[in-house]
Protein backbone atom coordinates (compact mmCIF):
# COMPACT_ATOMS: atom_id res chain seq x y z
CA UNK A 1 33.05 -18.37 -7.40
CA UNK A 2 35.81 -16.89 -5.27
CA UNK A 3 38.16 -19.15 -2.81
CA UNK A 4 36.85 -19.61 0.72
CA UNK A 5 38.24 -17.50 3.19
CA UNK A 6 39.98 -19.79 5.26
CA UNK A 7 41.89 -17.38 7.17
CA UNK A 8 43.07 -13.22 7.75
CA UNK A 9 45.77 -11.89 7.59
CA UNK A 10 45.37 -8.90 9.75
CA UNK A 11 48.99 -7.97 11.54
CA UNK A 12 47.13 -7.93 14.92
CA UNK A 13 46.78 -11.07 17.65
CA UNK A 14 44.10 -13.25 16.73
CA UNK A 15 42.42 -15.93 18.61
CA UNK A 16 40.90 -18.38 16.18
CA UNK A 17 37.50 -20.41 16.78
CA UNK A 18 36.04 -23.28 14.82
CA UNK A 19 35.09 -20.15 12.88
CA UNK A 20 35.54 -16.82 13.22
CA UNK A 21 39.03 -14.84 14.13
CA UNK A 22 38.48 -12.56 16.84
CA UNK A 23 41.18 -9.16 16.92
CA UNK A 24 41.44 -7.15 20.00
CA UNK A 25 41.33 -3.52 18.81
CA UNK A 26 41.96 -2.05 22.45
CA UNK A 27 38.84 -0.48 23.08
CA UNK A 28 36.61 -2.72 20.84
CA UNK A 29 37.09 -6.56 19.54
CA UNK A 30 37.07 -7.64 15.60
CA UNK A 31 34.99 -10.29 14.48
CA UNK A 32 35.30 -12.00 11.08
CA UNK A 33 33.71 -14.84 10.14
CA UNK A 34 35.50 -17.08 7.46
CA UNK A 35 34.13 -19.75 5.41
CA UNK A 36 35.61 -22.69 7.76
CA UNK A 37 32.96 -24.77 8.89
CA UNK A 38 32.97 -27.27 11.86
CA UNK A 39 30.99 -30.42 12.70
CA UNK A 40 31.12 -32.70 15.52
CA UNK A 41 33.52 -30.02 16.97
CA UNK A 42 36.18 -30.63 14.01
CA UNK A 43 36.82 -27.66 11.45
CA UNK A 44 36.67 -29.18 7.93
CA UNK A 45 39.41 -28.98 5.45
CA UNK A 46 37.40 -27.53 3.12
CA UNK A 47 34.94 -24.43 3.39
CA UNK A 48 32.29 -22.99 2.19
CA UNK A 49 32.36 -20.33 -0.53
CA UNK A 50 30.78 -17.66 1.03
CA UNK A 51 29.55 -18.81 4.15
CA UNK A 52 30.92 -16.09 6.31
CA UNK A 53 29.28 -13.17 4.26
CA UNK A 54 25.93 -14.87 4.92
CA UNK A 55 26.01 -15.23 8.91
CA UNK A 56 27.43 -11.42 8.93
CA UNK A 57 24.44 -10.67 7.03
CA UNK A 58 21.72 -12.61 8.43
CA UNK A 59 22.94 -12.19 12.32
CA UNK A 60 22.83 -8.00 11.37
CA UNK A 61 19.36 -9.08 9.88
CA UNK A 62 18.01 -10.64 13.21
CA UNK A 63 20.12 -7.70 15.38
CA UNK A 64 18.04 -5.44 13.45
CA UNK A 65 14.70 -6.94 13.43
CA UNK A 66 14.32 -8.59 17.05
CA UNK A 67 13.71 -6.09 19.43
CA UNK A 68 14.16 -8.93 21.81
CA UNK A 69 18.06 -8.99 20.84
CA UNK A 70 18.67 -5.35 21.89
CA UNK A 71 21.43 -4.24 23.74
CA UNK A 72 23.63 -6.55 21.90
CA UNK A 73 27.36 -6.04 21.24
CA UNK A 74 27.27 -4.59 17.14
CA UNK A 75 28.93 -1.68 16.50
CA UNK A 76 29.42 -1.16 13.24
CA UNK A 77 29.48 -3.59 9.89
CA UNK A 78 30.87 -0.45 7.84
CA UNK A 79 34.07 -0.19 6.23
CA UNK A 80 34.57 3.43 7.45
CA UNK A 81 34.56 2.43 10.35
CA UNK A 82 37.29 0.42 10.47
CA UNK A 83 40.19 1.63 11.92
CA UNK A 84 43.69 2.75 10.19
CA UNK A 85 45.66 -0.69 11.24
CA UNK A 86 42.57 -2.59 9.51
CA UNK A 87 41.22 -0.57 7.05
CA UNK A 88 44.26 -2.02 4.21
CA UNK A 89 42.46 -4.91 4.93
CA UNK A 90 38.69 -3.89 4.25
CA UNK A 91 38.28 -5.30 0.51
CA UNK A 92 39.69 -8.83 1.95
CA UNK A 93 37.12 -8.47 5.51
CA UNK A 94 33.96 -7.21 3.41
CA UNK A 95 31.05 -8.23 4.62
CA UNK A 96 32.96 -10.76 6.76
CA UNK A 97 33.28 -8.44 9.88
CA UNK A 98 31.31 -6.79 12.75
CA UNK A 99 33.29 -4.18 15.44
CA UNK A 100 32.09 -4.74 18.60
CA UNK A 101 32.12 -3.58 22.53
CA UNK A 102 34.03 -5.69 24.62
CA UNK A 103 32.09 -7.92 26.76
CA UNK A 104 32.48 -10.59 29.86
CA UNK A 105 31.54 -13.61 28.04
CA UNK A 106 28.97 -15.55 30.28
CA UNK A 107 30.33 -19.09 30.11
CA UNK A 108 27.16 -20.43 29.37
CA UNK A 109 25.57 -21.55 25.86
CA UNK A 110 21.69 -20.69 26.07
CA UNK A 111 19.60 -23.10 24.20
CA UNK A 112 15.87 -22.62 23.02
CA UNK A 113 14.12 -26.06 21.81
CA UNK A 114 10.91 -25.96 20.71
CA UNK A 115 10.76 -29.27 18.82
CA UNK A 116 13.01 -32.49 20.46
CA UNK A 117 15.74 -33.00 17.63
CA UNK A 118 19.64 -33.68 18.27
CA UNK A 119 21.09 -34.28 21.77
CA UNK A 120 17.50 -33.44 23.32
CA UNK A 121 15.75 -36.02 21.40
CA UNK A 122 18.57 -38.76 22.85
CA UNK A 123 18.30 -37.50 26.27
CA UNK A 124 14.53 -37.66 26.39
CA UNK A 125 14.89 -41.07 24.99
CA UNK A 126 16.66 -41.95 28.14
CA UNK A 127 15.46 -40.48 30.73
CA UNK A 128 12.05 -38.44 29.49
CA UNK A 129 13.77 -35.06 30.13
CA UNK A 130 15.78 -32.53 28.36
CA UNK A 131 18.27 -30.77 30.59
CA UNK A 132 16.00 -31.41 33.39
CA UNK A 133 12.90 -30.58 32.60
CA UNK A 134 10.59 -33.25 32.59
CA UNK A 135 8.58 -33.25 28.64
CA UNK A 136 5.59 -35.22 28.38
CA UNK A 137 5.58 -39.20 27.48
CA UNK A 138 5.63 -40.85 24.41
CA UNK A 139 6.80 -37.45 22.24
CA UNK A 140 8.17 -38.40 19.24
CA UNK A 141 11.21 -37.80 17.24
CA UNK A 142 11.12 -34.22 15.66
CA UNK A 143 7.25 -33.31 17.88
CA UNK A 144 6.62 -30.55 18.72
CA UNK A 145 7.21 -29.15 22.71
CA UNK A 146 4.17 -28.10 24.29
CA UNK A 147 5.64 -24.67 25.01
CA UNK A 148 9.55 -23.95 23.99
CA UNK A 149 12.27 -24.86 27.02
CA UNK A 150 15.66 -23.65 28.04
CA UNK A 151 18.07 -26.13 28.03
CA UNK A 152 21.88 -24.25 29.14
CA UNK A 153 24.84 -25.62 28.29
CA UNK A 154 28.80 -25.26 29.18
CA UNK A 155 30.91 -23.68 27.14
CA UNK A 156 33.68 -25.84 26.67
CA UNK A 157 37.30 -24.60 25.23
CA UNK A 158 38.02 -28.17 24.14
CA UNK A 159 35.77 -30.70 23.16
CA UNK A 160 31.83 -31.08 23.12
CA UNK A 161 29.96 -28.31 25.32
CA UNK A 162 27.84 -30.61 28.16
CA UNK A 163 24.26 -29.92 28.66
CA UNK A 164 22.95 -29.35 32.11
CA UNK A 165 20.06 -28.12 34.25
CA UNK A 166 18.67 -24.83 34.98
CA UNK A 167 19.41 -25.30 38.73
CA UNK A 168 23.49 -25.91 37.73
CA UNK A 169 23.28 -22.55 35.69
CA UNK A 170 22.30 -21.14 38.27
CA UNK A 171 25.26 -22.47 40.57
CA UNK A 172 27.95 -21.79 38.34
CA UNK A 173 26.55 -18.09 37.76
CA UNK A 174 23.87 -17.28 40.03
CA UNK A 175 19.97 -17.76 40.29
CA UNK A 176 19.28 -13.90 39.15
CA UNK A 177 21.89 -13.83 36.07
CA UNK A 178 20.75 -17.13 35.41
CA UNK A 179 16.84 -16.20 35.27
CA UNK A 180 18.03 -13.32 32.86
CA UNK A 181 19.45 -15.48 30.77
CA UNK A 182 16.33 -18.18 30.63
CA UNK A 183 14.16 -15.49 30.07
CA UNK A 184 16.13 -13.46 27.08
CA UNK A 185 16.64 -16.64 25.55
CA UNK A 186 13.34 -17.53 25.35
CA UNK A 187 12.01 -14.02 24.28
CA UNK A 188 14.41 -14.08 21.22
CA UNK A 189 13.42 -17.28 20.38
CA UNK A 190 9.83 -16.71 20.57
CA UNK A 191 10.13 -13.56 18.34
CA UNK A 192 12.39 -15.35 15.84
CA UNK A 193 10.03 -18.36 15.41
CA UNK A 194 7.14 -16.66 14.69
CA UNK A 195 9.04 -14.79 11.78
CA UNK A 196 10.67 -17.96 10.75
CA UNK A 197 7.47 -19.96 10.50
CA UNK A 198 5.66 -17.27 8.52
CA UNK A 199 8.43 -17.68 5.91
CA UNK A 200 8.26 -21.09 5.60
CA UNK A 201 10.93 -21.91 8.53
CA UNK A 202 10.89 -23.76 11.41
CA UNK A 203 13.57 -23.05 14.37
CA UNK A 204 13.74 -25.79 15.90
CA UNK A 205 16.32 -25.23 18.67
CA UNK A 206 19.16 -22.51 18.35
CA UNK A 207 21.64 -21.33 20.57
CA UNK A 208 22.60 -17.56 22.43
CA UNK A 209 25.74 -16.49 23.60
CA UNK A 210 25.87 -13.44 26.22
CA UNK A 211 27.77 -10.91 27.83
CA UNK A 212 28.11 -8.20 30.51
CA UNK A 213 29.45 -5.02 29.61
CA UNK A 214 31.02 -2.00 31.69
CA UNK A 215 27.90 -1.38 33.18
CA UNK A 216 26.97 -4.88 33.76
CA UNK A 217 24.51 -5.10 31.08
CA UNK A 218 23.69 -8.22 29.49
CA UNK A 219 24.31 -8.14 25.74
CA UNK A 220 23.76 -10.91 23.10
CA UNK A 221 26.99 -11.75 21.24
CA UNK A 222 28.18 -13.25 18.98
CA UNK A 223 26.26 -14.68 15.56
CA UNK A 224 22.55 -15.19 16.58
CA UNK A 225 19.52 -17.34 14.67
CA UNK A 226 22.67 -18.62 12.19
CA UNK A 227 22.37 -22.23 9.86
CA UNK A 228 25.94 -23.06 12.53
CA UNK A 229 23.90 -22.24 15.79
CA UNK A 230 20.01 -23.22 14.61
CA UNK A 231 18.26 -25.86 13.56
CA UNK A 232 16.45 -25.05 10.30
CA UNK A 233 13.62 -26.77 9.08
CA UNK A 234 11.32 -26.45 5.56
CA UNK A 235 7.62 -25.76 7.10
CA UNK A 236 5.78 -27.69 4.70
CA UNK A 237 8.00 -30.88 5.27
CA UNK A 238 7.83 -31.63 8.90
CA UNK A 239 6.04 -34.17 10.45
CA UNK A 240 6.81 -36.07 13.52
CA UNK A 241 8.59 -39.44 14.03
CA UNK A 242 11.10 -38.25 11.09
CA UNK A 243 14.27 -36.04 11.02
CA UNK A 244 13.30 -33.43 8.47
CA UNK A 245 15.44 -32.23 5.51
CA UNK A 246 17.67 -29.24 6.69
CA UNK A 247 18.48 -25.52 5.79
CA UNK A 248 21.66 -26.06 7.98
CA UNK A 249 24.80 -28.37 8.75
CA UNK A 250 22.81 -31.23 9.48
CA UNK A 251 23.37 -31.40 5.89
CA UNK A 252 27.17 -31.98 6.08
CA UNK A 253 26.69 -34.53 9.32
CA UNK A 254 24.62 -36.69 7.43
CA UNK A 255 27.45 -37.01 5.31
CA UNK A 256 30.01 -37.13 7.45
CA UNK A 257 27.99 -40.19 9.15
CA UNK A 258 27.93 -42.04 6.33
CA UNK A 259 31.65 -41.46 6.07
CA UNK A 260 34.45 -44.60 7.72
CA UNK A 261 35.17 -41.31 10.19
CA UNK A 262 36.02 -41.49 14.09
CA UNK A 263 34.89 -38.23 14.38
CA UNK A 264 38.38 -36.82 15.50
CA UNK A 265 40.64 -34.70 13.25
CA UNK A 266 41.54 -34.71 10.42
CA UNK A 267 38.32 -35.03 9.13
CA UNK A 268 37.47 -36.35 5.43
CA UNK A 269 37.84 -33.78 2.04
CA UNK A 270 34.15 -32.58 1.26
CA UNK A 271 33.12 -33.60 -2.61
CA UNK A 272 32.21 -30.72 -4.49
CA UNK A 273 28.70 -31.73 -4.48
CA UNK A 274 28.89 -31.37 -0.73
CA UNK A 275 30.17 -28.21 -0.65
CA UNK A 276 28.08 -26.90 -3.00
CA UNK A 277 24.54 -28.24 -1.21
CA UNK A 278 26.04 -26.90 2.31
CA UNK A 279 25.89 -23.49 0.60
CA UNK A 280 22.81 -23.87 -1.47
CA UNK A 281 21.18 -24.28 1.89
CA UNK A 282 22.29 -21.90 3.64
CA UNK A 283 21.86 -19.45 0.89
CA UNK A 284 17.98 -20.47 0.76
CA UNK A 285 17.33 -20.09 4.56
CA UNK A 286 18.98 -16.73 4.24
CA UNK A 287 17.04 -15.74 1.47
CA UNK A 288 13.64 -16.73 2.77
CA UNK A 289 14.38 -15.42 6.22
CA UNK A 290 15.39 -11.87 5.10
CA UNK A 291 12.92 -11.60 2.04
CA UNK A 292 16.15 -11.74 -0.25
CA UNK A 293 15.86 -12.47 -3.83
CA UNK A 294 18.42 -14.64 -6.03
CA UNK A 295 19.44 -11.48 -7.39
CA UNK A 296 21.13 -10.82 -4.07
CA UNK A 297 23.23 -13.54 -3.74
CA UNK A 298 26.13 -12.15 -5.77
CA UNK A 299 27.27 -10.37 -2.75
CA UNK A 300 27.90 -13.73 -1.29
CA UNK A 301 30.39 -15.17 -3.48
């Protein structure tokens, strides 16, 4: 197995997320994503082998397949098409990278929940709402919603992003852009869903990031329908009143729970075995998501 990307070394100004590095090219941005991988907001020490080659591949799978997720902000995953500055760099970026348009980043994480899991199951627990909209009583942990729910949230440069209403969307960006946004969200997630379950996959919530372009059209950015922005669950082991095994980080939290941690950095070393089931899962959702075989997964080493 190959060492995690960590980091680039591209001679260009980088900003660095939890993440992905993101190069301004002039005229177009650079996106890699690296094998870092975050929980409770803190970037681990260790990666993942890998990981970045599979949410390249498996957001250019759902970019490609969801008609719902068109316009969106890909250019080009090619290596021709980098330019000169970068292309020294292409055997290092491969598979890692997506060229996109330049976009006004709408500062507002779109949420799709379909099942109550995470910080919507606590929040119902306390008030019998998600993000403001009232769910019915006595739902259990993990049930099913009667019909999937938009639940925004702010995008915050430090710390945890906040959830909060529809109706505070809307006053931080306007009732029209805001009603785009509810209504995209929920179309991709519809669309994705249905695919996911009829591979054996349940999305239970996942999140959207969009932006405006020249023209002031909304594009999805960003990595979409990802094991870091969805909640991935094996069909044929879900029932309510339980948390469900994973096919994404909830994986590592467990862990990291179990772990004498505060939650603030530096967070603990990951034990091979760790790293090595963070990847195995995220390997298998990609795999039975896309139609992948085994064979394939060479590419992501």
């Amino acid at each position: 197995m190959t060492p995690c990307l960590l980091h680039t070394d591209l001679p260009l100004p980088v900003r660095r997320g939890k993440v992905r590095d993101v190069y301004d090219l002039g005229d177009r941005l650079l996106i890699v994503a690296t094998d870092r991988i975050s929980a409770y907001d803190v970037v681990m020490p260790d990666g993942i082998p890998g990981k970045g080659r599979i949410l390249t591949a498996l957001t250019r799978f759902w970019l490609d397949t969801l008609p719902a997720a068109r316009p969106h902000h890909l250019l080009s995953d090619r290596a021709a098409d980098l330019p000169p500055q970068v292309a020294p760099y292409a055997a290092q970026i491969e598979g890692r990278f997506m060229l996109v348009r330049k976009a006004r980043v709408i500062p507002i994480e779109c949420v799709a929940r379909g099942y109550l899991a995470g910080s919507g199951w606590a929040e119902y627990q306390q008030s019998g709402s998600v993000c403001g909209v009232r769910l019915p009583r006595g739902l259990l942990r993990s049930a099913r919603l009667p019909e999937p729910i938009f639940t925004p949230a702010t995008k915050e440069a430090e710390g945890h992003d906040q959830n909060i209403t529809f109706e505070q969307a809307a006053d931080r960006i306007g009732a029209d852009l805001a009603g785009l946004l509810r209504d995209r969200t929920l179309s991709l997630y519809a669309d994705a869903a249905r695919h996911a379950l009829a591979r054996g996959i349940i999305i239970a919530d996942t999140k959207f990031e969009f932006g405006l372009d020249e023209d002031d059209r909304l594009l999805l950015i960003d990595e979409a329908l990802t094991p870091d922005s969805s909640r991935f669950w094996p069909a044929d082991q879900w029932i309510e009143g339980a948390e469900p095994p994973s096919f994404d980080k909830q994986y590592l939290r467990n862990w990291l729970s179990a772990q004498s941690w505060n939650r603030t950095p530096p967070a603990p070393a990951l034990p091979p075995e760790v790293v090595e089931g963070t990847r195995r899962r995220y390997l298998e959702a990609f795999e039975r998501l896309t139609g992948s075989d085994s064979a394939d997964r060479q590419r992501f080493r």
